[in-house]
C-alpha atoms as a PDB file:
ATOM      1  CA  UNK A   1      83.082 -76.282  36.650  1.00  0.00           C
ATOM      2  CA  UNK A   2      81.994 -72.936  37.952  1.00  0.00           C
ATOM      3  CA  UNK A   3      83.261 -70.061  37.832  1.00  0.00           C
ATOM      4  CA  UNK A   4      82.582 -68.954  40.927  1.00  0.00           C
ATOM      5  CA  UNK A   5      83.447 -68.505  45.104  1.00  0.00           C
ATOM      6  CA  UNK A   6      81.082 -68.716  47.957  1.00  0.00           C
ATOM      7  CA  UNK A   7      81.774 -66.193  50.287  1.00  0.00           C
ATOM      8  CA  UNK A   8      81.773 -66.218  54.079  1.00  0.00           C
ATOM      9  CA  UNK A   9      77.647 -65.182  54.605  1.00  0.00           C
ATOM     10  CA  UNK A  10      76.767 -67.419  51.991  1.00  0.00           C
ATOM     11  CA  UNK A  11      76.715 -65.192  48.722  1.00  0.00           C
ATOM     12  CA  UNK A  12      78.347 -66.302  45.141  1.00  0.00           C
ATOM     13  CA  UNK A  13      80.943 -64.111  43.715  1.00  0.00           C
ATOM     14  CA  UNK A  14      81.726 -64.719  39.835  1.00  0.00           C
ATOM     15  CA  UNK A  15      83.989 -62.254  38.290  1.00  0.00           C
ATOM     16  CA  UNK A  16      82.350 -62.987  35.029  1.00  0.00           C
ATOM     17  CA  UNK A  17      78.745 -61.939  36.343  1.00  0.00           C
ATOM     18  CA  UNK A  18      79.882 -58.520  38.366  1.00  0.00           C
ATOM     19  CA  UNK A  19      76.722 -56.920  37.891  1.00  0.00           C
ATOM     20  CA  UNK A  20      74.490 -59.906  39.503  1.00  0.00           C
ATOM     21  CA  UNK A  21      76.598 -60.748  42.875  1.00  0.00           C
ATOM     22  CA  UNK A  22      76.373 -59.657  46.415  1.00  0.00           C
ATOM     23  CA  UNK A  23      79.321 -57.291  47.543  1.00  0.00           C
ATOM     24  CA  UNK A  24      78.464 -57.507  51.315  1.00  0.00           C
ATOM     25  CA  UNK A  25      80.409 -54.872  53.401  1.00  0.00           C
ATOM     26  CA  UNK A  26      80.599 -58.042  56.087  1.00  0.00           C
ATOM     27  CA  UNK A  27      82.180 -60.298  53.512  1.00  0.00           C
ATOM     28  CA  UNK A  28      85.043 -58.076  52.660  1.00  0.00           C
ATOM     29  CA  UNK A  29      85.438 -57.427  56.266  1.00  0.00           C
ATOM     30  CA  UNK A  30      85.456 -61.189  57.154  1.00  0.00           C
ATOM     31  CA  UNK A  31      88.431 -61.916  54.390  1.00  0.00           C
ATOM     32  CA  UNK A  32      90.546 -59.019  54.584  1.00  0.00           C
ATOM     33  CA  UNK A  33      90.582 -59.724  58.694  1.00  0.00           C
ATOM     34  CA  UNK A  34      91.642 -62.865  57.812  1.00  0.00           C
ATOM     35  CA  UNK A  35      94.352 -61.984  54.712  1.00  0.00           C
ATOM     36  CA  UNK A  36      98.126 -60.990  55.828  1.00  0.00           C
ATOM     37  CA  UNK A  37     100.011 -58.156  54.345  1.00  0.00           C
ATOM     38  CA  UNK A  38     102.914 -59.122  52.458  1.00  0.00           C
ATOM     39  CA  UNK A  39     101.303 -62.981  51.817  1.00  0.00           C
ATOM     40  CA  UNK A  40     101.999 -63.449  55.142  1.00  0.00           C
ATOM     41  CA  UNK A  41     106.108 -63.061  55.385  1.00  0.00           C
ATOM     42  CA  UNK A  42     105.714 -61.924  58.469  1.00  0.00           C
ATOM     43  CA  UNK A  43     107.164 -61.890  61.681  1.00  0.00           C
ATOM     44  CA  UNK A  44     103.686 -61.577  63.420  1.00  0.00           C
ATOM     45  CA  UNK A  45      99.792 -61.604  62.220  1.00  0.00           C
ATOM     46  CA  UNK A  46      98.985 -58.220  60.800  1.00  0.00           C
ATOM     47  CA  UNK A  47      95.674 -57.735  58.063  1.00  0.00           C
ATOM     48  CA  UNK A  48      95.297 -55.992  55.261  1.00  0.00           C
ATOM     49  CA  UNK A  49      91.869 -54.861  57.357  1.00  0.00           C
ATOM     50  CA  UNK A  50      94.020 -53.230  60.273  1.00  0.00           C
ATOM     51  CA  UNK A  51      96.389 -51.617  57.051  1.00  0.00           C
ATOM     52  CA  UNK A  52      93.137 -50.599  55.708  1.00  0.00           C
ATOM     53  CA  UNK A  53      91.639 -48.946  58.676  1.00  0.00           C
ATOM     54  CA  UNK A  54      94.759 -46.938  59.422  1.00  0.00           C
ATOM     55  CA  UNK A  55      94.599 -45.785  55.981  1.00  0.00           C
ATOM     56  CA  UNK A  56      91.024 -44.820  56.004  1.00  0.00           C
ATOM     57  CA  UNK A  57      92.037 -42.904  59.535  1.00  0.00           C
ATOM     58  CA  UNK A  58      94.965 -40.844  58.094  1.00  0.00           C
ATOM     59  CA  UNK A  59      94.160 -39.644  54.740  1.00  0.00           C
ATOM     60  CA  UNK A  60      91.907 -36.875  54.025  1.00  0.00           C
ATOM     61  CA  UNK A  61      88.424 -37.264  55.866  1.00  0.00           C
ATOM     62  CA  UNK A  62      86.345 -36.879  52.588  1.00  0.00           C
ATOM     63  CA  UNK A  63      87.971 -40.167  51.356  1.00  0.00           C
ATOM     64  CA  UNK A  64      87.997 -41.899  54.458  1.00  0.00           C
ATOM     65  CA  UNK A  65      85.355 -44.694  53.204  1.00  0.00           C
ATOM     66  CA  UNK A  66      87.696 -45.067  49.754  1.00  0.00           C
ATOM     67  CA  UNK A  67      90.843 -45.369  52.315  1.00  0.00           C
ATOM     68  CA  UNK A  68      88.690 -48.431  54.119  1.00  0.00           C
ATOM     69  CA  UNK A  69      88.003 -50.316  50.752  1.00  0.00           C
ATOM     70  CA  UNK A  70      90.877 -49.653  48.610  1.00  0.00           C
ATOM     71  CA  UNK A  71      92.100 -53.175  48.957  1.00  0.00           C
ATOM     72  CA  UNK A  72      88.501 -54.200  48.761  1.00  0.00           C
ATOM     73  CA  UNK A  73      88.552 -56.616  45.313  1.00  0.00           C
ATOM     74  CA  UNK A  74      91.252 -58.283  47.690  1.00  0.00           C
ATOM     75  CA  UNK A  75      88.179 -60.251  49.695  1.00  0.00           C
ATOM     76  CA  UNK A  76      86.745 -61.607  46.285  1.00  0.00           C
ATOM     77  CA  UNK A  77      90.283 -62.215  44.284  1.00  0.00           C
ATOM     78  CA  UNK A  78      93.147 -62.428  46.351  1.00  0.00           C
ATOM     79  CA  UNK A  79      96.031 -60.428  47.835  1.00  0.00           C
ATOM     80  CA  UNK A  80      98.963 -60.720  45.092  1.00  0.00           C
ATOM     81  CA  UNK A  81     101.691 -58.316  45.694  1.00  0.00           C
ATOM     82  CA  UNK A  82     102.099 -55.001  43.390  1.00  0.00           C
ATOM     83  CA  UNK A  83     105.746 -56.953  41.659  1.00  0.00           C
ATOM     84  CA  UNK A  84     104.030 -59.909  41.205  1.00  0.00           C
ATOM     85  CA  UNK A  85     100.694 -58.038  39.525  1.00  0.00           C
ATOM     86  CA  UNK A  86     102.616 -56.129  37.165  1.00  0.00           C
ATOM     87  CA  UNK A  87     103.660 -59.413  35.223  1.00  0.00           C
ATOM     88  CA  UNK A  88      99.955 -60.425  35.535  1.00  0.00           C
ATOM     89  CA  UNK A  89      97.979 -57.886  33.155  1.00  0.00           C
ATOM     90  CA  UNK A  90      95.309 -60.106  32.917  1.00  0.00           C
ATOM     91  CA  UNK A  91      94.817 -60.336  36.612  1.00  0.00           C
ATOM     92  CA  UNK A  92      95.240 -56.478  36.863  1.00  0.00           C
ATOM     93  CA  UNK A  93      92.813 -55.982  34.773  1.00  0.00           C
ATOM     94  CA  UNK A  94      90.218 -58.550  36.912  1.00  0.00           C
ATOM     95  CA  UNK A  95      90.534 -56.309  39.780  1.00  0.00           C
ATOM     96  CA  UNK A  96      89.905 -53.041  38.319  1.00  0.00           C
ATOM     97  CA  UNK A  97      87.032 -54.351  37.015  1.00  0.00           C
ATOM     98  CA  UNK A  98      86.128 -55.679  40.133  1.00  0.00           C
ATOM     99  CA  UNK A  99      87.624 -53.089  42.265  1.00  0.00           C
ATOM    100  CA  UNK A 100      85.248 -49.944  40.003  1.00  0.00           C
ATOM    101  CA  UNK A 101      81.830 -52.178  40.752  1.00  0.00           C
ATOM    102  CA  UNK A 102      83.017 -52.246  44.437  1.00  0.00           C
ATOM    103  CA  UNK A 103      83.452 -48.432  44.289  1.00  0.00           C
ATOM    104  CA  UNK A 104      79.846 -48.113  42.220  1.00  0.00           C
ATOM    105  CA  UNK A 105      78.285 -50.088  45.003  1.00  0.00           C
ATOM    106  CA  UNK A 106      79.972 -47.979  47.775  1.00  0.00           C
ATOM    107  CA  UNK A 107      80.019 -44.245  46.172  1.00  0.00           C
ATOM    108  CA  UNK A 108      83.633 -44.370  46.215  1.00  0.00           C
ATOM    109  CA  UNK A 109      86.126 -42.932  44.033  1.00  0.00           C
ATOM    110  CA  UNK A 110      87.672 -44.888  41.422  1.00  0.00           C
ATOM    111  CA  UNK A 111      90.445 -44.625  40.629  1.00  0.00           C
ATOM    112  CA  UNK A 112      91.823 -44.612  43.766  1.00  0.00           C
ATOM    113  CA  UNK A 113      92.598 -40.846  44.785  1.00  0.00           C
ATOM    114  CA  UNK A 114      96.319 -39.823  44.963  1.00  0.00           C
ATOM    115  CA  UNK A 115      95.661 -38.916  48.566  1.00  0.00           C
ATOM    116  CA  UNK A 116      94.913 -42.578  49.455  1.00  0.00           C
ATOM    117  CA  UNK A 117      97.626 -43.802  47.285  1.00  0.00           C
ATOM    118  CA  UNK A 118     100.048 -42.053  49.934  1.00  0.00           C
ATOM    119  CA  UNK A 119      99.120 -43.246  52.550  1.00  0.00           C
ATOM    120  CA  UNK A 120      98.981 -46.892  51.126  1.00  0.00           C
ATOM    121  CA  UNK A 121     102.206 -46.234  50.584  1.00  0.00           C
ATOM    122  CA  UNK A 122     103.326 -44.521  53.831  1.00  0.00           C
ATOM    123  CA  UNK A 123     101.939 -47.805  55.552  1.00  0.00           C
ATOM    124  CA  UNK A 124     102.994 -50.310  53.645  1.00  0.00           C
ATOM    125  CA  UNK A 125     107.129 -48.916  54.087  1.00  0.00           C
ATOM    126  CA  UNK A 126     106.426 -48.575  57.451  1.00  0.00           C
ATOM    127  CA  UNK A 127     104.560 -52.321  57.829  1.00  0.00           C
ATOM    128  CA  UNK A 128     107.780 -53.371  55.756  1.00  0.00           C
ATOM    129  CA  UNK A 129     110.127 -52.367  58.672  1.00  0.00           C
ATOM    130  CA  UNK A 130     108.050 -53.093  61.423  1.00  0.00           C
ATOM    131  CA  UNK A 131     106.463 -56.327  60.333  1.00  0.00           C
ATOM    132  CA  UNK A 132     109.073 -58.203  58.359  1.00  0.00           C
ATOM    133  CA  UNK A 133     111.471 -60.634  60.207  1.00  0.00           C
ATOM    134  CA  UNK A 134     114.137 -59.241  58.297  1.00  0.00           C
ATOM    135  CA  UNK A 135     115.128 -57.546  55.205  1.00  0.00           C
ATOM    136  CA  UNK A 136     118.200 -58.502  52.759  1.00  0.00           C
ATOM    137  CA  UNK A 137     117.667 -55.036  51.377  1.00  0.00           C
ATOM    138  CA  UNK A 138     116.033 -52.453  52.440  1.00  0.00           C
ATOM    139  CA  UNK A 139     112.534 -50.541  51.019  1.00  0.00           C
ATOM    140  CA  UNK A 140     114.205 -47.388  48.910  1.00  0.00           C
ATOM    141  CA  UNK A 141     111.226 -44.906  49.802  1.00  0.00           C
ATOM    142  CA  UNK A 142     112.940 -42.939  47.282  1.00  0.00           C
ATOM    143  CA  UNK A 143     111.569 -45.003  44.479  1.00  0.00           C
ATOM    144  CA  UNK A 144     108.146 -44.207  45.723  1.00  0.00           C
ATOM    145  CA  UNK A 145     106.686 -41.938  43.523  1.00  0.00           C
ATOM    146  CA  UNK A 146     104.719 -38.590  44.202  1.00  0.00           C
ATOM    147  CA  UNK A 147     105.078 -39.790  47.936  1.00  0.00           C
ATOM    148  CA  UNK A 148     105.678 -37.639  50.762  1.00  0.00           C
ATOM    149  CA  UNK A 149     107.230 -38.900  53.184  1.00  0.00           C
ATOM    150  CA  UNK A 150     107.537 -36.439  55.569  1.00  0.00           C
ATOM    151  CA  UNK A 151     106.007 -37.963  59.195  1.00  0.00           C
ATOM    152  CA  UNK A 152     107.451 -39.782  62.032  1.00  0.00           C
ATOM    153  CA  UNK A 153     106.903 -43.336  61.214  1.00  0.00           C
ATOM    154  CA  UNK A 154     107.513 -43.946  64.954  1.00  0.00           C
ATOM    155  CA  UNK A 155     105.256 -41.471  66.449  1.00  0.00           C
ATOM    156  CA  UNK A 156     102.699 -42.368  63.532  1.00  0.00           C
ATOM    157  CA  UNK A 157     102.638 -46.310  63.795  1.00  0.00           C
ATOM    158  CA  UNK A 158     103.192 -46.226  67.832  1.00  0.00           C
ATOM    159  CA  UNK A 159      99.807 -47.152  68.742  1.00  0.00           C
ATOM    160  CA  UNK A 160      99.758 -49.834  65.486  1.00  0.00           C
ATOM    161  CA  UNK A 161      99.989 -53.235  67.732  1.00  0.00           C
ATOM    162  CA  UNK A 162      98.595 -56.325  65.553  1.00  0.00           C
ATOM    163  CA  UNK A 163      95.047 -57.031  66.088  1.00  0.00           C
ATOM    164  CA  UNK A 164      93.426 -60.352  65.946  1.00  0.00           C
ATOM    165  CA  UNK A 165      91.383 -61.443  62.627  1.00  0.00           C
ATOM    166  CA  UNK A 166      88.159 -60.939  64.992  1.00  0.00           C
ATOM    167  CA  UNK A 167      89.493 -57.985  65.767  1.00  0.00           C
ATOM    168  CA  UNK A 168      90.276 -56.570  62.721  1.00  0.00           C
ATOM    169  CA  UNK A 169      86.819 -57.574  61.294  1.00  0.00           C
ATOM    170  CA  UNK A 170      85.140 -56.023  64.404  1.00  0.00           C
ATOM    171  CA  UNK A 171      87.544 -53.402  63.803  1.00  0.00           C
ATOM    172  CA  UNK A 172      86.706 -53.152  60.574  1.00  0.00           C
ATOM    173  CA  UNK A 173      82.926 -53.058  60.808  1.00  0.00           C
ATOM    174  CA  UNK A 174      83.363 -50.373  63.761  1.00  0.00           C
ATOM    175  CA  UNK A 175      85.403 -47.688  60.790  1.00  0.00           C
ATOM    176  CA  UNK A 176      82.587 -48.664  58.316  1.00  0.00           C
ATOM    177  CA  UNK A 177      79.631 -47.943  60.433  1.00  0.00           C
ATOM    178  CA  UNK A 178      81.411 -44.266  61.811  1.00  0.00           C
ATOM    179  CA  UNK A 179      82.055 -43.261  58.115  1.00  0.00           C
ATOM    180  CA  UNK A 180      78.353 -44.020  57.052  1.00  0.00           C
ATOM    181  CA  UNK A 181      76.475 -43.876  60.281  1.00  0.00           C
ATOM    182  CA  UNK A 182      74.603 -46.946  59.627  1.00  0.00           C
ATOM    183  CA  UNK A 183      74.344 -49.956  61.731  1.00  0.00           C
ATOM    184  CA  UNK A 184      76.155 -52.920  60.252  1.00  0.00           C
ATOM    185  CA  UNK A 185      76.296 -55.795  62.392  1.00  0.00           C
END
């Protein structure tokens, strides 16, 4: 058995062979369109692309193209939830590895900056309450770190209706090609 997944334009990916696989901006594009936030406990569709773009949107312009791909290993591994990774070290450790030869291949910083941390964070409180059918207890932004959380979540999120996955990839592609003023697709 392989160790290895085919990807949607055909390339291998094999976390064990990082340097010799195709990260293809369209393949992350393709699978984050197509991955929920929140594995899916949701009350409607919403990506981690669409989360990603309004990340790359809000925080400081200089990181814009590290707000865009900061869930970017998520296309090759998977989307496991931050309790779930911190009793997986091994799997942590997968997708920094993967997550710093992303960033190599995209100039990106890595570590993540602070700045896109927050608004990560802003976004995924706010995707909480407006994306979750219901909550038994509610998200303590308090425990959030370093955060500031000083913005109308309302005014901020008002335009944030759920796109499609074909919109969110075209979506997707559209943030890519304005950061680097290259034709994608």
């Amino acid at each position: 058995m392989s160790n290895w997944i085919q990807t949607k334009n055909g390339h291998c990916f094999d976390p064990d062979c990082l340097e010799e696989i195709s990260i293809n901006i369209e393949d992350i594009a393709w699978s984050l369109s197509l991955t929920p936030r929140f594995r899916g406990h949701l009350h409607k569709f919403y990506s981690v692309a669409q989360h990603s773009i309004w990340v790359s949107e809000n925080c400081e312009e200089r990181y814009a193209m590290c707000g865009l791909l900061h869930d970017a290993s998520e296309a090759y591994l998977s989307d496991i939830p931050g309790p779930i990774k911190l009793i997986l070290p091994d799997y942590e450790e997968l997708e920094t590895r993967v997550m710093g030869h992303i960033s190599k291949i995209f100039g990106i910083e890595f570590p993540i900056p602070k700045n896109v941390k927050m608004w990560d964070t802003k976004a995924c409180i706010y995707e909480a309450q407006a994306f979750m059918p219901k909550r038994i207890f509610d998200w303590d932004i308090r425990d959030m770190k370093n955060t500031d959380f000083s913005f109308d979540f309302e005014k901020e999120f008002s335009y944030c209706t759920p796109l499609t996955s074909d919109e969110a990839y075209k979506s997707f592609l559209r943030r890519f090609q304005e950061i680097t003023k290259t034709e994608v697709y």
